[in-house]
Every structure is written in structure tokens, then in C-alpha cells.
C-alpha atoms as a PDB file:
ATOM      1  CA  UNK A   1       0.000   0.000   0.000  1.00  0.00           C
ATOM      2  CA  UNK A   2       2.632   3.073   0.904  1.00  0.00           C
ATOM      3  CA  UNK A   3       4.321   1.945  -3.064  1.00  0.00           C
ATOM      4  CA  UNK A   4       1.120   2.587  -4.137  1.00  0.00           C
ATOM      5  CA  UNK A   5       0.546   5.638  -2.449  1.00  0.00           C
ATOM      6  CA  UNK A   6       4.221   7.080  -3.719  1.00  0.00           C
ATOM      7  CA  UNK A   7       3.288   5.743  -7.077  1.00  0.00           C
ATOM      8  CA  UNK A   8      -0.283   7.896  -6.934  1.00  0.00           C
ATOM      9  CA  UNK A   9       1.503  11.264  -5.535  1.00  0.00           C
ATOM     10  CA  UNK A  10       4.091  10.979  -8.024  1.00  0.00           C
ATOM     11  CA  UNK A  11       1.140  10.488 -10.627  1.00  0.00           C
ATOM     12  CA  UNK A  12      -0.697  13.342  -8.944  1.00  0.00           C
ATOM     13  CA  UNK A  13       2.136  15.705  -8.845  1.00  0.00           C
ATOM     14  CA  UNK A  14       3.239  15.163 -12.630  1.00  0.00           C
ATOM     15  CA  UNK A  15      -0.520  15.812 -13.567  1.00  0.00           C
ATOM     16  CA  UNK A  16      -0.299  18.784 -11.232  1.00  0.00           C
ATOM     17  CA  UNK A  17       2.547  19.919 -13.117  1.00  0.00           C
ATOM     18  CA  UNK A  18       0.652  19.478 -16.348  1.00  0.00           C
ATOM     19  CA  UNK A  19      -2.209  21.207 -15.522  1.00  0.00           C
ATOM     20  CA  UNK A  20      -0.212  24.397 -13.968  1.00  0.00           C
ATOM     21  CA  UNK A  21       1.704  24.987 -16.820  1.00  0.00           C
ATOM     22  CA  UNK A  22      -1.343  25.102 -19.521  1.00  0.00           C
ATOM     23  CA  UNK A  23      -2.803  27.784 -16.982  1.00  0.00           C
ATOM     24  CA  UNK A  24      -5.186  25.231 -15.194  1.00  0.00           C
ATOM     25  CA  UNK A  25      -4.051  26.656 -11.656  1.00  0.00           C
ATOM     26  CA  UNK A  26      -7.048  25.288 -10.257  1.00  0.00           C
ATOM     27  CA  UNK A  27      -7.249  21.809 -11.494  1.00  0.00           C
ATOM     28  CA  UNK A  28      -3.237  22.293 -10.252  1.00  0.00           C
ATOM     29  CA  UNK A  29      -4.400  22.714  -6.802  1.00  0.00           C
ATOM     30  CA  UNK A  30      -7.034  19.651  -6.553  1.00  0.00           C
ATOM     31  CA  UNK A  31      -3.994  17.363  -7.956  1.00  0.00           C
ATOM     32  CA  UNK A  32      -1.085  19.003  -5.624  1.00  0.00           C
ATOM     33  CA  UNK A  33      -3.323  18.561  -2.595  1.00  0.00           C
ATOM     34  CA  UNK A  34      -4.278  14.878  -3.462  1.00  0.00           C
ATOM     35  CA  UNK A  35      -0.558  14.393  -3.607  1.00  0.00           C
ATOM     36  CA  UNK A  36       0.776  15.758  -0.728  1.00  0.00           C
ATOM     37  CA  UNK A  37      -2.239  13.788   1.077  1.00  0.00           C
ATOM     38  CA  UNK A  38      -1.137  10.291  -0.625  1.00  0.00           C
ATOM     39  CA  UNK A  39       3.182  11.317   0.414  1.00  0.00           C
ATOM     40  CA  UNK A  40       1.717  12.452   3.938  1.00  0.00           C
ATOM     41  CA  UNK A  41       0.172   9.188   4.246  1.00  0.00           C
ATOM     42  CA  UNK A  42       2.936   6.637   3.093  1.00  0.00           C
ATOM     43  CA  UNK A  43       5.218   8.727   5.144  1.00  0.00           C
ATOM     44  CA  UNK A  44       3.331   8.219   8.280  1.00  0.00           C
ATOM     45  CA  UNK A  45       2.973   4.543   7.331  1.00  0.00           C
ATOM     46  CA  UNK A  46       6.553   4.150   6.911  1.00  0.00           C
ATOM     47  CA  UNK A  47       7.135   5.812  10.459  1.00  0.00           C
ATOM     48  CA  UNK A  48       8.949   8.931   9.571  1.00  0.00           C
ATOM     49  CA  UNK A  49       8.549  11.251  12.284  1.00  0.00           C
ATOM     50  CA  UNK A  50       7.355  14.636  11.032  1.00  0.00           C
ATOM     51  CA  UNK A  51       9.686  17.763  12.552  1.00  0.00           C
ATOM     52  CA  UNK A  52       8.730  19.066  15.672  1.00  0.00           C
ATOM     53  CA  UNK A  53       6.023  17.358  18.003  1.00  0.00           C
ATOM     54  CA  UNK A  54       6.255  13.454  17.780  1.00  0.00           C
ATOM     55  CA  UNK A  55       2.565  13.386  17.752  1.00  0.00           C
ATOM     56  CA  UNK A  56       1.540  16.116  15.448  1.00  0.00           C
ATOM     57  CA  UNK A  57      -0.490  14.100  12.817  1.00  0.00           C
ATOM     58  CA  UNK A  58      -0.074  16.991  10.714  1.00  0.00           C
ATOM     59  CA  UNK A  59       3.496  18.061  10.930  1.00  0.00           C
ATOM     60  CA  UNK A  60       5.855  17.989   7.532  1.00  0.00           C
ATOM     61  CA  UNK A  61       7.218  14.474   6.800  1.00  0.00           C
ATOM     62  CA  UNK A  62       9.131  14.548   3.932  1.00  0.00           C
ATOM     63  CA  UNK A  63      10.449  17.750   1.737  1.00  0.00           C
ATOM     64  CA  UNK A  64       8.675  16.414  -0.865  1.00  0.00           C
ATOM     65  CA  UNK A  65       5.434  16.795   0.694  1.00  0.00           C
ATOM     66  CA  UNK A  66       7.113  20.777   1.415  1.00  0.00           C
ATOM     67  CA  UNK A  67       7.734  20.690  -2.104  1.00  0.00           C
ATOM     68  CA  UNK A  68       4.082  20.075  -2.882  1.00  0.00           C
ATOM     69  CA  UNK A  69       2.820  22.362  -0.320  1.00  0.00           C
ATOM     70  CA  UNK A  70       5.311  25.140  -2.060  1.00  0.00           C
ATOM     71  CA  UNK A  71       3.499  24.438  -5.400  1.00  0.00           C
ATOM     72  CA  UNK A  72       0.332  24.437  -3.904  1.00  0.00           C
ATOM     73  CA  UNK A  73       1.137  27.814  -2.854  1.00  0.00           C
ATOM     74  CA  UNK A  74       1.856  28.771  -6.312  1.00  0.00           C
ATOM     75  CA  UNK A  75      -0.883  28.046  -7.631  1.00  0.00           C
ATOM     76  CA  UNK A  76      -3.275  29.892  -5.491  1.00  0.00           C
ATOM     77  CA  UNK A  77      -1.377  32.670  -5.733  1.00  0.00           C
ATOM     78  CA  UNK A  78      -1.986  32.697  -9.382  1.00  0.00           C
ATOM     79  CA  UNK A  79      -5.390  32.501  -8.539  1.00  0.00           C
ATOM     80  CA  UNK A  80      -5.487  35.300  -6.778  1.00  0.00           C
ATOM     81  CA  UNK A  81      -5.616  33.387  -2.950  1.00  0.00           C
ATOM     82  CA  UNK A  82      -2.805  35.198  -1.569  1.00  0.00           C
ATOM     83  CA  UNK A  83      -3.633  34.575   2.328  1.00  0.00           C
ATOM     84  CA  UNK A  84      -5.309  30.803   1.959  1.00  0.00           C
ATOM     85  CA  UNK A  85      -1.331  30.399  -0.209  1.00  0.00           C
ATOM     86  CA  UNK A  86       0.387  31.658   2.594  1.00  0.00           C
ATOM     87  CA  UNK A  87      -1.443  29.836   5.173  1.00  0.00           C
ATOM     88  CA  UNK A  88      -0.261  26.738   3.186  1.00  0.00           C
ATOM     89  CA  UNK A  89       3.272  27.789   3.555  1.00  0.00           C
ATOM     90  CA  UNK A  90       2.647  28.832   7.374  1.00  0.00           C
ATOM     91  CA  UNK A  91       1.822  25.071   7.556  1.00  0.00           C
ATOM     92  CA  UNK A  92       5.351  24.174   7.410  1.00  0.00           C
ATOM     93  CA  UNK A  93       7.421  25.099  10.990  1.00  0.00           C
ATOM     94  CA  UNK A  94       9.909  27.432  10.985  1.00  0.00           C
ATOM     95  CA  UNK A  95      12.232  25.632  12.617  1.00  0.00           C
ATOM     96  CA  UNK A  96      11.783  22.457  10.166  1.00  0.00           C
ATOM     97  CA  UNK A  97      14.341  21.677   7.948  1.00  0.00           C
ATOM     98  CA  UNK A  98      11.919  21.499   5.388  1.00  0.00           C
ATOM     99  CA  UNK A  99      11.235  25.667   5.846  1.00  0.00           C
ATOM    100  CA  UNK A 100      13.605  25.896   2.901  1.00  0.00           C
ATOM    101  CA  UNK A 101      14.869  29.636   1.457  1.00  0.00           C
ATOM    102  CA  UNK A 102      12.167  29.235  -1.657  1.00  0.00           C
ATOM    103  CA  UNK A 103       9.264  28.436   1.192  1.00  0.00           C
ATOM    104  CA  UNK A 104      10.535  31.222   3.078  1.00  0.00           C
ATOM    105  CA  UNK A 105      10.846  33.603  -0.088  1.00  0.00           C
ATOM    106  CA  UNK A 106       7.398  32.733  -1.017  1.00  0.00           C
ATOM    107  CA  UNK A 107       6.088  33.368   2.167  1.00  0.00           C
ATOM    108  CA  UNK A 108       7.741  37.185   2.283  1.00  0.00           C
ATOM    109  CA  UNK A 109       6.588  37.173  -1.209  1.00  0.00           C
ATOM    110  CA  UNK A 110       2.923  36.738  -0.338  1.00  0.00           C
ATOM    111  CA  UNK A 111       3.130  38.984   2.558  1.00  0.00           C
ATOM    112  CA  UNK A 112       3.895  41.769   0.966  1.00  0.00           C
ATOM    113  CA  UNK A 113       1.567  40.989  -1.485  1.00  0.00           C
ATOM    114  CA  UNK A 114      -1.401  41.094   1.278  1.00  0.00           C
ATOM    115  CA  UNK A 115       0.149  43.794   3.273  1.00  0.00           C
ATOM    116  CA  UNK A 116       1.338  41.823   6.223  1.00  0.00           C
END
């Protein structure tokens, strides 16, 4: 089951890609979250330990899943969702070593874009 679940986000993600580069930011969205719901999940399974609390269910696994929350980002941005794009990125500790210079860009990006 988690090789199937890697095998889906990585499915997910390249349609993701797909769809954000003919403009479909959307569509992008839908696919990038179903992915980075399918990595948290086989990460979990596999009993990687996300950064931070032991038992946060929610924490960051992987920096792939950061990766996919960064593109999620992105995309909603594009749409025009600058605070529901940074709350995505706000998702991801500070402290974590998957808060990487391009998350944290973003994120300074999108605040001065909604005048925080």
C-alpha cells in the first residue's frame, strides 16, 4: 500500500505539473493537494517522524510533501488566494528543515503581497 501511495503522488504531482503549466491553476491545486495527502500518508505509514512534536499528525514528513505544499502555494497565488497560499506555507514550521529559502521567499513574497 505506501508503493502505491508514492506511485499515486508521483502520478498526482506530474498531472499537477501538467495542468499548472497550460494555466489550469485550479485543477493544479485539486492534484497538488491529493498528492501531498497520498506522500503524507505513506510517510506516516513508513514511520517517519514529522519535525517538531512526535505526535503532530499533521506536521511535515518529507520535503517532498514541502515541495508540494510550495506548489500548492503557487498556484493559489496565481489565482489570486494570496492569504489561503500563505497559510499553506505557514503550515510548514519554521524551525523544520523542510522551511527551505524558496518556502521562506514565497512566504515574504505573499506577505507583501497582502500587506502583512
Amino acid at each position: 500500500p505506501i508503493d502505491n501511495d508514492l506511485a499515486d503522488a508521483v502520478t498526482l504531482e506530474i498531472l499537477g505539473d501538467c495542468a499548472e503549466r497550460t494555466g489550469q491553476h485550479r485543477r493544479a491545486v485539486s492534484f497538488y493537494r491529493r498528492a501531498a495527502a497520498r506522500r503524507h500518508v505513506a510517510a506516516a505509514s513508513s514511520g517517519e517522524k514529522g519535525f517538531g512534536t512526535p505526535s503532530d499528525p499533521l506536521a511535515v514528513r518529507t520535503s517532498a510533501e514541502a515541495s508540494l505544499l510550495l506548489k500548492i502555494s503557487r498556484s493559489l497565488s496565481a489565482l489570486g488566494n494570496i492569504v489561503e497560499a500563505s497559510s499553506v506555507l505557514e503550515s510548514i514550521r519554521p524551525s523544520s528543515p523542510h522551511r527551505t529559502l524558496a518556502v521562506s521567499m514565497t512566504l515574504g513574497d505573499l506577505y507583501a503581497a497582502s500587506g502583512r
